[in-house]
PDB file of N, CA and C in Angstrom:
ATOM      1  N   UNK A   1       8.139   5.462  13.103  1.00  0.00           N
ATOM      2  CA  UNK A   1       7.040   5.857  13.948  1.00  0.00           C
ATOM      3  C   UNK A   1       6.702   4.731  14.905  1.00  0.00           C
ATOM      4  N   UNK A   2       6.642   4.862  15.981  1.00  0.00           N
ATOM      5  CA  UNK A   2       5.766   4.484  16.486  1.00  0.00           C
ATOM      6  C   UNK A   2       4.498   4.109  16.792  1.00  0.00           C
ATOM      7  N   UNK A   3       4.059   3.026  17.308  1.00  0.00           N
ATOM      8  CA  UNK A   3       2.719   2.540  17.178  1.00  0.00           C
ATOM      9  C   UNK A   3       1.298   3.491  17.424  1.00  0.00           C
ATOM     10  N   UNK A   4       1.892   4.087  19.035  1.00  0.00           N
ATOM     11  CA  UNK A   4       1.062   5.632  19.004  1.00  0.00           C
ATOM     12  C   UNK A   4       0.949   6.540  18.649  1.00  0.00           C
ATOM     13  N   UNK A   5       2.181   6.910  17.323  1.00  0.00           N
ATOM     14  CA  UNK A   5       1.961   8.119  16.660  1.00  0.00           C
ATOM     15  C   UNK A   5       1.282   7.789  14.861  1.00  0.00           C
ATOM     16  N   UNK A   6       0.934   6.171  14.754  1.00  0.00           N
ATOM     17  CA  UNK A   6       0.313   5.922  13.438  1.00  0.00           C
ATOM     18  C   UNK A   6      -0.850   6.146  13.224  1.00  0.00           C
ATOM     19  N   UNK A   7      -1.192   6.988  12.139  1.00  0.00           N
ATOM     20  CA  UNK A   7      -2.909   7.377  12.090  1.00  0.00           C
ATOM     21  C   UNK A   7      -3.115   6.194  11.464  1.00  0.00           C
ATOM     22  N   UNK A   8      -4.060   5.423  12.354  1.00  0.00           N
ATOM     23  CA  UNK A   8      -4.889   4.321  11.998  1.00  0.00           C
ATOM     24  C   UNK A   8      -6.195   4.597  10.960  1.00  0.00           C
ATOM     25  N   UNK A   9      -6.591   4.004  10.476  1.00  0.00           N
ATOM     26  CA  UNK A   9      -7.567   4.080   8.856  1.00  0.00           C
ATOM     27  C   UNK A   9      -9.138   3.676   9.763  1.00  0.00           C
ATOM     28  N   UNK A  10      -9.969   4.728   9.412  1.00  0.00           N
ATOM     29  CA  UNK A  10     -11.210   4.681   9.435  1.00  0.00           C
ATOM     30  C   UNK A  10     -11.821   3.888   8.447  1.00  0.00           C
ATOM     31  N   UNK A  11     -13.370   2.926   8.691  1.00  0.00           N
ATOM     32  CA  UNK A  11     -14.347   2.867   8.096  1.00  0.00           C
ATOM     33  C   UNK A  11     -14.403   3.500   6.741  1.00  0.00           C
ATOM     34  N   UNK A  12     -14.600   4.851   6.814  1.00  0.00           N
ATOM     35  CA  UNK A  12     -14.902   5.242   6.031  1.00  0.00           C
ATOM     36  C   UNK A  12     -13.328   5.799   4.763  1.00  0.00           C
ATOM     37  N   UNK A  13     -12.525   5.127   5.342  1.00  0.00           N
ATOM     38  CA  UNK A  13     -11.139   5.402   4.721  1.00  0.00           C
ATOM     39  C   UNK A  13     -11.212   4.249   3.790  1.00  0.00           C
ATOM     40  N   UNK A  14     -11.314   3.064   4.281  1.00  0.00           N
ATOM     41  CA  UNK A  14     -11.546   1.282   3.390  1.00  0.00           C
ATOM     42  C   UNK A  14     -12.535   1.494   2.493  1.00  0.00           C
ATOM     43  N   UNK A  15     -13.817   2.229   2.499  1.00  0.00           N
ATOM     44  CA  UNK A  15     -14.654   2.629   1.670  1.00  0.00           C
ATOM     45  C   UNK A  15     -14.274   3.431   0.946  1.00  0.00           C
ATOM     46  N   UNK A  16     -13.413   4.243   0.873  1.00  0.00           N
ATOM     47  CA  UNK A  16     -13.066   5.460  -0.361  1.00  0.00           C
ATOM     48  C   UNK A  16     -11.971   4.492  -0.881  1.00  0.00           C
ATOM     49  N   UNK A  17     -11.096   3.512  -0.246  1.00  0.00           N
ATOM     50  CA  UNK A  17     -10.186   2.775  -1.060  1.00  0.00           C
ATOM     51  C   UNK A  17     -10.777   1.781  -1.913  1.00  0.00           C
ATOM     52  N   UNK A  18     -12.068   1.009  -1.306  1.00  0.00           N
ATOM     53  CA  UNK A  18     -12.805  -0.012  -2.432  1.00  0.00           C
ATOM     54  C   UNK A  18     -13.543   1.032  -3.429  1.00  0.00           C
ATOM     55  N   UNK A  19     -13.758   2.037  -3.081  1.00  0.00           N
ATOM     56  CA  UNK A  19     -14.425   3.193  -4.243  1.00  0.00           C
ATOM     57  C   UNK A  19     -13.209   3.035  -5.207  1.00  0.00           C
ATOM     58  N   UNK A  20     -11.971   3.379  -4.915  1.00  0.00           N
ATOM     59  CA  UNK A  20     -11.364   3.499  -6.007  1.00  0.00           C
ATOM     60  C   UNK A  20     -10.928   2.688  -6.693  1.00  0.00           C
ATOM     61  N   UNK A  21     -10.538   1.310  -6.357  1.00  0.00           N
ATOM     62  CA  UNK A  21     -10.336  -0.279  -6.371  1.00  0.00           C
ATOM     63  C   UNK A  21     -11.457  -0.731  -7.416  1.00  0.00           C
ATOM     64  N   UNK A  22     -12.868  -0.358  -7.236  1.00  0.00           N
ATOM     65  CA  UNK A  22     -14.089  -0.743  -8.369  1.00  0.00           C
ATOM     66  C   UNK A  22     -13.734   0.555  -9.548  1.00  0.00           C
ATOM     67  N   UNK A  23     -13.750   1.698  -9.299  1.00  0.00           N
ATOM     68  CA  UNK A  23     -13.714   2.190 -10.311  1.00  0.00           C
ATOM     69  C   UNK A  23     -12.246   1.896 -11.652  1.00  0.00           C
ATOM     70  N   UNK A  24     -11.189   1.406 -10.804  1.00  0.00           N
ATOM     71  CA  UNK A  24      -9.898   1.116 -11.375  1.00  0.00           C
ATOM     72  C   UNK A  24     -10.862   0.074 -11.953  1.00  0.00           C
ATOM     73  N   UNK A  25     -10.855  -1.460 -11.564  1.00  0.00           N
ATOM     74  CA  UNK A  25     -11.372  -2.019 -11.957  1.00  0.00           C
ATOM     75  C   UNK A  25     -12.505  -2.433 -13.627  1.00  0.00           C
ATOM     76  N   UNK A  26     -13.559  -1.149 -12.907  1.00  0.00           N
ATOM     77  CA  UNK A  26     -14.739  -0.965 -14.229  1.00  0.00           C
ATOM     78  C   UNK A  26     -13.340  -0.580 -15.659  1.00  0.00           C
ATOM     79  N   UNK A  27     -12.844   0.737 -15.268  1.00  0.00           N
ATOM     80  CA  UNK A  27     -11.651   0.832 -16.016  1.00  0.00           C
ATOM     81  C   UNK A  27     -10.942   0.032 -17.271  1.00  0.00           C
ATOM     82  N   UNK A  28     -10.631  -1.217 -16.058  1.00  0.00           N
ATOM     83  CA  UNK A  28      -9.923  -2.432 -16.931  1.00  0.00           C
ATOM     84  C   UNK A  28     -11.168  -3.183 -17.729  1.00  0.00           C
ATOM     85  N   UNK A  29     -12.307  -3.140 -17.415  1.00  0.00           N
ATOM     86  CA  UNK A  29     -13.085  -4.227 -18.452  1.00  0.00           C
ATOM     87  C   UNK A  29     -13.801  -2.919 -19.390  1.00  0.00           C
ATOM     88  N   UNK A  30     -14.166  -1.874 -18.875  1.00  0.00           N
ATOM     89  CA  UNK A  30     -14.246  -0.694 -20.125  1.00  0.00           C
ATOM     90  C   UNK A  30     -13.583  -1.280 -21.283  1.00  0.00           C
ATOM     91  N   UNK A  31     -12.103  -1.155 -21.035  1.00  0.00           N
ATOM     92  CA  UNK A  31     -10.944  -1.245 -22.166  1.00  0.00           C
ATOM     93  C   UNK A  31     -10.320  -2.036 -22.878  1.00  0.00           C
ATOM     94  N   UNK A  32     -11.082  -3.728 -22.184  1.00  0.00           N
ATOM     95  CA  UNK A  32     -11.162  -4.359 -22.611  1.00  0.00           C
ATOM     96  C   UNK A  32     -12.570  -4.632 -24.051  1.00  0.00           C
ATOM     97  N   UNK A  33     -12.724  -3.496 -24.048  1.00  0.00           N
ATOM     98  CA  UNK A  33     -14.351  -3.932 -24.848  1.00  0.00           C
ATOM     99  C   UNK A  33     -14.222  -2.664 -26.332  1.00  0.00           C
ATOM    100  N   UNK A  34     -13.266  -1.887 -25.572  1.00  0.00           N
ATOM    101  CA  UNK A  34     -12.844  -1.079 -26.830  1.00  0.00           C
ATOM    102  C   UNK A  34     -12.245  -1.291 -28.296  1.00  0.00           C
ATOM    103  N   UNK A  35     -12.747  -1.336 -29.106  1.00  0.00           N
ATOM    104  CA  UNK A  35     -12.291  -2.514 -30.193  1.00  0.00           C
ATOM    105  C   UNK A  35     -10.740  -1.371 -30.954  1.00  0.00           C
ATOM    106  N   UNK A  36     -10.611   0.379 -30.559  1.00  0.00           N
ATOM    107  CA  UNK A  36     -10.086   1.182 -31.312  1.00  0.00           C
ATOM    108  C   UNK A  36      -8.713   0.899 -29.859  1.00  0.00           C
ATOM    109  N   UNK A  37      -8.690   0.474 -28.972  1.00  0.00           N
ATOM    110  CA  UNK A  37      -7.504   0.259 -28.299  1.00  0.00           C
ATOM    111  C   UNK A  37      -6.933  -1.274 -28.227  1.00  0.00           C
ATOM    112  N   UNK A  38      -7.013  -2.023 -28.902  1.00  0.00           N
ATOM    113  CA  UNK A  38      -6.694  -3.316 -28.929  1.00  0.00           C
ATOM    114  C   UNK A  38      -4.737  -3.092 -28.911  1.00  0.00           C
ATOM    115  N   UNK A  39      -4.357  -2.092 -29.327  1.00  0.00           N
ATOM    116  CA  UNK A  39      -2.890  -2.371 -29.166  1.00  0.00           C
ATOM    117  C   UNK A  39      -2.432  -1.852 -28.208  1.00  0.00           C
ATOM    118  N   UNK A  40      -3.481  -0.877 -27.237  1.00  0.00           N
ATOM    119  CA  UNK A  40      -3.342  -0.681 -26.473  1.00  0.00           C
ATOM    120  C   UNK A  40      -3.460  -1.414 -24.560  1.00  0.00           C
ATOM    121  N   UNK A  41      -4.257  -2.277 -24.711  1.00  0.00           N
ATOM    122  CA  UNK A  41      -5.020  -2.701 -24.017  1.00  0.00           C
ATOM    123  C   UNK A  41      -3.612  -3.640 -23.112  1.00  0.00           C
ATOM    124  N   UNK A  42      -2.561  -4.499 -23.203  1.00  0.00           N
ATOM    125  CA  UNK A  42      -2.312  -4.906 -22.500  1.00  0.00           C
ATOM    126  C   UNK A  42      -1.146  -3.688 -21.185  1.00  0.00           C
ATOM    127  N   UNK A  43      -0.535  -2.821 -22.175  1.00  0.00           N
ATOM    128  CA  UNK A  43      -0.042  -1.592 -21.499  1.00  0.00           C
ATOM    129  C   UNK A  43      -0.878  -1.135 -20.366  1.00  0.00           C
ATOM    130  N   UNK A  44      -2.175  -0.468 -20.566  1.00  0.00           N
ATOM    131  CA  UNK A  44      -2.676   0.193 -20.339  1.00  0.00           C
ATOM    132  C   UNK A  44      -3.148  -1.172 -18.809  1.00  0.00           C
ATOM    133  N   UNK A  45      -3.609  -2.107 -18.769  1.00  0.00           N
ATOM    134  CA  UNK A  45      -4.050  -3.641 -18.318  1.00  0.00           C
ATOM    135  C   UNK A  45      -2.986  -3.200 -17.131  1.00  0.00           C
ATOM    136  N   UNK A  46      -1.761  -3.709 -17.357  1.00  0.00           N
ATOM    137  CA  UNK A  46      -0.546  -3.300 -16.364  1.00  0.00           C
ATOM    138  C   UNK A  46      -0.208  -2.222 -15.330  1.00  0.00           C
ATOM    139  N   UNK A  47      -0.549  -1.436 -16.312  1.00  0.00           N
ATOM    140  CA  UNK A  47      -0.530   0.327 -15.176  1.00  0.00           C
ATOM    141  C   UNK A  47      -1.241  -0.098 -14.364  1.00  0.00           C
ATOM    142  N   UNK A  48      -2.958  -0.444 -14.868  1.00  0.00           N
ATOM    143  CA  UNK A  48      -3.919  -0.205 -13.751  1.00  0.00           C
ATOM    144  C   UNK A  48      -4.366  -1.181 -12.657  1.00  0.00           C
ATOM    145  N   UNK A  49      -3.332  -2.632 -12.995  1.00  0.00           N
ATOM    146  CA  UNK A  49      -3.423  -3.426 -12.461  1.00  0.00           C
ATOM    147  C   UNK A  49      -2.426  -3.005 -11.192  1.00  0.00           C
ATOM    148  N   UNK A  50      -0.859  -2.280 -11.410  1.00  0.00           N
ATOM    149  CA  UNK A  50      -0.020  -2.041 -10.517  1.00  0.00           C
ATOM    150  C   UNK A  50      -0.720  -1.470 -10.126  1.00  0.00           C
ATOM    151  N   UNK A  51      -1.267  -0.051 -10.024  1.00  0.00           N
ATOM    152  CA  UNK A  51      -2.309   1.281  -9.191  1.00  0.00           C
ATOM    153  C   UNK A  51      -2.887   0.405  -8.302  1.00  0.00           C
ATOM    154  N   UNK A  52      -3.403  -0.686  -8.851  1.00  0.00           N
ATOM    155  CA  UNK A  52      -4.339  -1.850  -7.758  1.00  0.00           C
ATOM    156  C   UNK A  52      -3.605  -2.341  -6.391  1.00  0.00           C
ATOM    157  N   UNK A  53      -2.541  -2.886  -6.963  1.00  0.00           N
ATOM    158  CA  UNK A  53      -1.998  -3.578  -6.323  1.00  0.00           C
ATOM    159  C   UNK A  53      -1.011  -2.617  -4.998  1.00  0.00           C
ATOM    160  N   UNK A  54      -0.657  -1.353  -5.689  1.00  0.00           N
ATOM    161  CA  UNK A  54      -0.082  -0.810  -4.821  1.00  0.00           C
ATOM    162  C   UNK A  54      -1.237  -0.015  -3.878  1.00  0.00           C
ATOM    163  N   UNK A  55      -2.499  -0.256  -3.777  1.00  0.00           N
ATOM    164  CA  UNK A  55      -3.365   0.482  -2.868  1.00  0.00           C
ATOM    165  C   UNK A  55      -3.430  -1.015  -2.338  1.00  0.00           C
ATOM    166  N   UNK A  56      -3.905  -1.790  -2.933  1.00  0.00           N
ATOM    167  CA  UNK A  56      -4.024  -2.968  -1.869  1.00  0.00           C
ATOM    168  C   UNK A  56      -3.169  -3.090  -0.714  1.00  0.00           C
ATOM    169  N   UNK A  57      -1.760  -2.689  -1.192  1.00  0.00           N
ATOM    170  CA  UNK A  57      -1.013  -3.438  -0.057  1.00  0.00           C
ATOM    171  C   UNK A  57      -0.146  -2.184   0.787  1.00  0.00           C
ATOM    172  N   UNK A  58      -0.552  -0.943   0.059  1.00  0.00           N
ATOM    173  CA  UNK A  58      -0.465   0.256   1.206  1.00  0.00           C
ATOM    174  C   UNK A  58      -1.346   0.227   1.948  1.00  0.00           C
ATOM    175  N   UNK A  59      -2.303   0.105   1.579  1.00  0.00           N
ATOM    176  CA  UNK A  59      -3.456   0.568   2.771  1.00  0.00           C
ATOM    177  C   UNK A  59      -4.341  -0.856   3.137  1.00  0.00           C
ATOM    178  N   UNK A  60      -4.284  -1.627   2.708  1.00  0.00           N
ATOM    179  CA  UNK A  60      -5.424  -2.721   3.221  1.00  0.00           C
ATOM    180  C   UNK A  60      -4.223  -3.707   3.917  1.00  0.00           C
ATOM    181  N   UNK A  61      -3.177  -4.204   3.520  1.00  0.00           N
ATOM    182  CA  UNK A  61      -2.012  -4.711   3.890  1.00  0.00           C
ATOM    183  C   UNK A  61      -0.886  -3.910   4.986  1.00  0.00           C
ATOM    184  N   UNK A  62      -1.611  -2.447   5.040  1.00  0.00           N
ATOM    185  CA  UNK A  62      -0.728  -1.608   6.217  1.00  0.00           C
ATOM    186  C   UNK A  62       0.750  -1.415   5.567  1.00  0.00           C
ATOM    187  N   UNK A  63       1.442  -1.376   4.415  1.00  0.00           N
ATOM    188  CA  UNK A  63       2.570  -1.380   4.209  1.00  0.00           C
ATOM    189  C   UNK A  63       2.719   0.098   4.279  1.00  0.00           C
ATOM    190  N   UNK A  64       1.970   0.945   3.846  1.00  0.00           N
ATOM    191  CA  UNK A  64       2.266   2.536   3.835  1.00  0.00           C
ATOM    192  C   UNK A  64       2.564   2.669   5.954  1.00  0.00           C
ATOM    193  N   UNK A  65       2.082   2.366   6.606  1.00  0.00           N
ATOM    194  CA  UNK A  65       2.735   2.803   7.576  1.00  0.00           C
ATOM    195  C   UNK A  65       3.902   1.936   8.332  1.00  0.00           C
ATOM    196  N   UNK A  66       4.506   1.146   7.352  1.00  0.00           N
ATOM    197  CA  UNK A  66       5.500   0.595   8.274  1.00  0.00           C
ATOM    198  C   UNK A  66       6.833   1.336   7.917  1.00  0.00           C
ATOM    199  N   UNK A  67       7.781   0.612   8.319  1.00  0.00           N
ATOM    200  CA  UNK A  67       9.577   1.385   7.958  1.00  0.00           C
ATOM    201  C   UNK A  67       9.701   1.807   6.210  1.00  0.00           C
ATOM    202  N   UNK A  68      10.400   2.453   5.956  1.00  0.00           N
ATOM    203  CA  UNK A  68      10.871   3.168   4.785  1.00  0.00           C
ATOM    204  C   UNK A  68      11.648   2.061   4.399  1.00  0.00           C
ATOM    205  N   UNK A  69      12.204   0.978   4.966  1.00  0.00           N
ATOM    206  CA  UNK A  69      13.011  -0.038   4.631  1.00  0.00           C
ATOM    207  C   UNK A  69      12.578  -1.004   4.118  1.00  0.00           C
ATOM    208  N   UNK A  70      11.388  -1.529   4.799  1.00  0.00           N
ATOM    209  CA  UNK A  70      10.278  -2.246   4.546  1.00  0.00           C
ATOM    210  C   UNK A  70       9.644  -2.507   3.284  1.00  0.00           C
ATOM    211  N   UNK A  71       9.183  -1.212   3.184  1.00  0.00           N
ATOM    212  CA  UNK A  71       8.361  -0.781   1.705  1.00  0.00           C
ATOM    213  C   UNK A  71       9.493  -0.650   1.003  1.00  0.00           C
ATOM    214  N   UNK A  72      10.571  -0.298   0.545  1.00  0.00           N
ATOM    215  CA  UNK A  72      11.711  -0.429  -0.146  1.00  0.00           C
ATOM    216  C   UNK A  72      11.599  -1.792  -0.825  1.00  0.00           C
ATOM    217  N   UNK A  73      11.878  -2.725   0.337  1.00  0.00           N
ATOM    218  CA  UNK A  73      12.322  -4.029  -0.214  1.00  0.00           C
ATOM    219  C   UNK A  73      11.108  -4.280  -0.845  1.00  0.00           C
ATOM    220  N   UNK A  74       9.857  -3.977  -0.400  1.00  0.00           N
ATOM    221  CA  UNK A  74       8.540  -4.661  -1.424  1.00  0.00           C
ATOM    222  C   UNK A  74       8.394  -3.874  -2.624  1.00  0.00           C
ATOM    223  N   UNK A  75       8.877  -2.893  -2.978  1.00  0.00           N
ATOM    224  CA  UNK A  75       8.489  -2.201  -4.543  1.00  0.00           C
ATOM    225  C   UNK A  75       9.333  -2.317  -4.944  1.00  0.00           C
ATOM    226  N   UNK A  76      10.404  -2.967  -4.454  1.00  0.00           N
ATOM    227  CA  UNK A  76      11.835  -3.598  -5.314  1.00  0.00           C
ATOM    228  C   UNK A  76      10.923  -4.751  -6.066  1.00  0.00           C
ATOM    229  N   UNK A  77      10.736  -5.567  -5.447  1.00  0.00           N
ATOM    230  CA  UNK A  77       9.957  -6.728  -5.990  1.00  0.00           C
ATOM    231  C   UNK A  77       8.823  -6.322  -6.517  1.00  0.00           C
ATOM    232  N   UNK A  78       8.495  -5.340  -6.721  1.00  0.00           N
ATOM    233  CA  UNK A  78       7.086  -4.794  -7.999  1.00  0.00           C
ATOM    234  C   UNK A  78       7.726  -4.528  -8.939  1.00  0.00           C
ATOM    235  N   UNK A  79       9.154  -3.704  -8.793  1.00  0.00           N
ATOM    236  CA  UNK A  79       9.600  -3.655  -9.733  1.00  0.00           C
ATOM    237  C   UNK A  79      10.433  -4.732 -10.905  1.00  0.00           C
ATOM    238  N   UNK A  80      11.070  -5.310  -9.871  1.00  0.00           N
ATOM    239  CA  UNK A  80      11.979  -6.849 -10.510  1.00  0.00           C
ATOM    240  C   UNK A  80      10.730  -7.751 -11.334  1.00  0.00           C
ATOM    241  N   UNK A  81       9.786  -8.131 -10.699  1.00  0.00           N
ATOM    242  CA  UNK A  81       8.933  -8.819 -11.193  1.00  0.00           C
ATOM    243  C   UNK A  81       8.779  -8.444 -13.091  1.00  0.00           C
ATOM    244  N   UNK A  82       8.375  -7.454 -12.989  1.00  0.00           N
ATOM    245  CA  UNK A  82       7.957  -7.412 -14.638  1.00  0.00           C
ATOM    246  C   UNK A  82       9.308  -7.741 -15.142  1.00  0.00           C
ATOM    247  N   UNK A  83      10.377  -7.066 -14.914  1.00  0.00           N
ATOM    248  CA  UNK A  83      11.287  -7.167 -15.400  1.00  0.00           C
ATOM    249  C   UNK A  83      11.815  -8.742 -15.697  1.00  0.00           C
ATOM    250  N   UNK A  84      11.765  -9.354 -14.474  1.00  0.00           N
ATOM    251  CA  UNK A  84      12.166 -10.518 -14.843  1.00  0.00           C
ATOM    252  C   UNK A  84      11.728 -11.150 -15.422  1.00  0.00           C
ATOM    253  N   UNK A  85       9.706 -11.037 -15.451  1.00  0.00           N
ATOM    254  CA  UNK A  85       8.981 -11.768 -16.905  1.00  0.00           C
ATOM    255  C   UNK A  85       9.340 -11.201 -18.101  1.00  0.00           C
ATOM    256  N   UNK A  86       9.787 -10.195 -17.930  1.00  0.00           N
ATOM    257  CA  UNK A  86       9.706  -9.955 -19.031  1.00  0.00           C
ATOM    258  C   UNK A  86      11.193 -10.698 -20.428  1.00  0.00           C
ATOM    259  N   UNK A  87      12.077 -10.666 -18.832  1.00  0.00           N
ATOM    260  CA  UNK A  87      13.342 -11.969 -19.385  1.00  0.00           C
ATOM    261  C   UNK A  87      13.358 -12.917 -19.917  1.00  0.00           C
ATOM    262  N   UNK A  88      12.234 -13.215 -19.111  1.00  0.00           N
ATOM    263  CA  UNK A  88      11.842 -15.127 -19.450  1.00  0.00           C
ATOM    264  C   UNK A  88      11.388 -15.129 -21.182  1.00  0.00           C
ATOM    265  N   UNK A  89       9.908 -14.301 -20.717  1.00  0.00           N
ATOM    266  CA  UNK A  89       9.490 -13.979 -22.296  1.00  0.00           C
ATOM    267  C   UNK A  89      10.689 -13.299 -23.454  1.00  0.00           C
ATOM    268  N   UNK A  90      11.456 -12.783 -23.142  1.00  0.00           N
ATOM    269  CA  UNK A  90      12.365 -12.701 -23.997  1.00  0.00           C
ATOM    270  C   UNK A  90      12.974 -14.063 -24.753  1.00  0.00           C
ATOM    271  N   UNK A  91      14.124 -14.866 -23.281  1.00  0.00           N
ATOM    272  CA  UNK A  91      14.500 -15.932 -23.219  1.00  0.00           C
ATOM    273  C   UNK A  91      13.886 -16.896 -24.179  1.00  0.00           C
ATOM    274  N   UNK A  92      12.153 -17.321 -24.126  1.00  0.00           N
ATOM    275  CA  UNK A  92      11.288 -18.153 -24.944  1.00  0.00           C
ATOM    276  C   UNK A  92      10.835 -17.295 -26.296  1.00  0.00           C
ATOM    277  N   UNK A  93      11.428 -16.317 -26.767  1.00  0.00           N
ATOM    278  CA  UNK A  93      11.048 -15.805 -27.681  1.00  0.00           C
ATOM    279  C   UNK A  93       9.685 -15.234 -28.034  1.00  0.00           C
ATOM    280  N   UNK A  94       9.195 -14.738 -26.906  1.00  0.00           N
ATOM    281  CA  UNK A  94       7.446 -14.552 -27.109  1.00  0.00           C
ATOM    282  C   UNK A  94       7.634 -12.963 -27.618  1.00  0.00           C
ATOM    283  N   UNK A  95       8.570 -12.432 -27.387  1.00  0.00           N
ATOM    284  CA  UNK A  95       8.630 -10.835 -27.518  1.00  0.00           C
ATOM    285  C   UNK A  95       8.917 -10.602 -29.007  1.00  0.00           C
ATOM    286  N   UNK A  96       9.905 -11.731 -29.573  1.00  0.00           N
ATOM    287  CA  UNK A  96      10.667 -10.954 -30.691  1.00  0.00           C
ATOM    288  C   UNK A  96      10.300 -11.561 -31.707  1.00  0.00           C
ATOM    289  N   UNK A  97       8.781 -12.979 -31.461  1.00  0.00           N
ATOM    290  CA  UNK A  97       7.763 -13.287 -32.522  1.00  0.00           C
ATOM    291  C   UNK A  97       8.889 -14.767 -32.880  1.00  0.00           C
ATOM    292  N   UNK A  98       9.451 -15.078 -32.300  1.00  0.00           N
ATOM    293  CA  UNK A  98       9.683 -16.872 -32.939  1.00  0.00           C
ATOM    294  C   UNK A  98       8.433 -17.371 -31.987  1.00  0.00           C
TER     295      UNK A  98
END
């Protein structure tokens, strides 16, 4: 697309995104306080932290309207990321309890 055919984000568009950004948010410290999800809590921590992160940087960072190529290469790297901590933590044994 082109620059003149991108629907640019209203006022009141950044306000329905921090609406949902606090309520994600309240979310994560809710569930932190739940004493019956404790084995749940870092899973659950992750999802809603990605949901975060991927509104942040679609819409406040403009990545939702740039190239299909673009955004490719950046949710490659949302995705690699865990993965690769999650290597490391393998690697140092944090996963399999040495």
């Amino acid at each position: 697309m082109t620059n003149d055919t991108q629907k640019h984000l209203t006022p009141r568009d950044y306000w329905m995104i921090a609406g949902v950004l606090f309520v994600i948010t309240a979310v994560e410290v809710v569930v932190t306080y739940i004493d019956a999800l404790d084995s749940l809590v870092p899973p659950i921590l992750i999802v809603l932290s990605a949901a975060k992160f991927v509104l942040v940087v679609g819409w406040f960072m403009h990545l939702k309207f740039d190239l299909k190529r673009y955004r490719g290469l950046f949710y490659i790297g949302l995705v690699a990321a865990p993965i690769l901590f999650g290597a490391v933590l393998f690697t140092f044994g944090v996963l399999i309890g040495n």
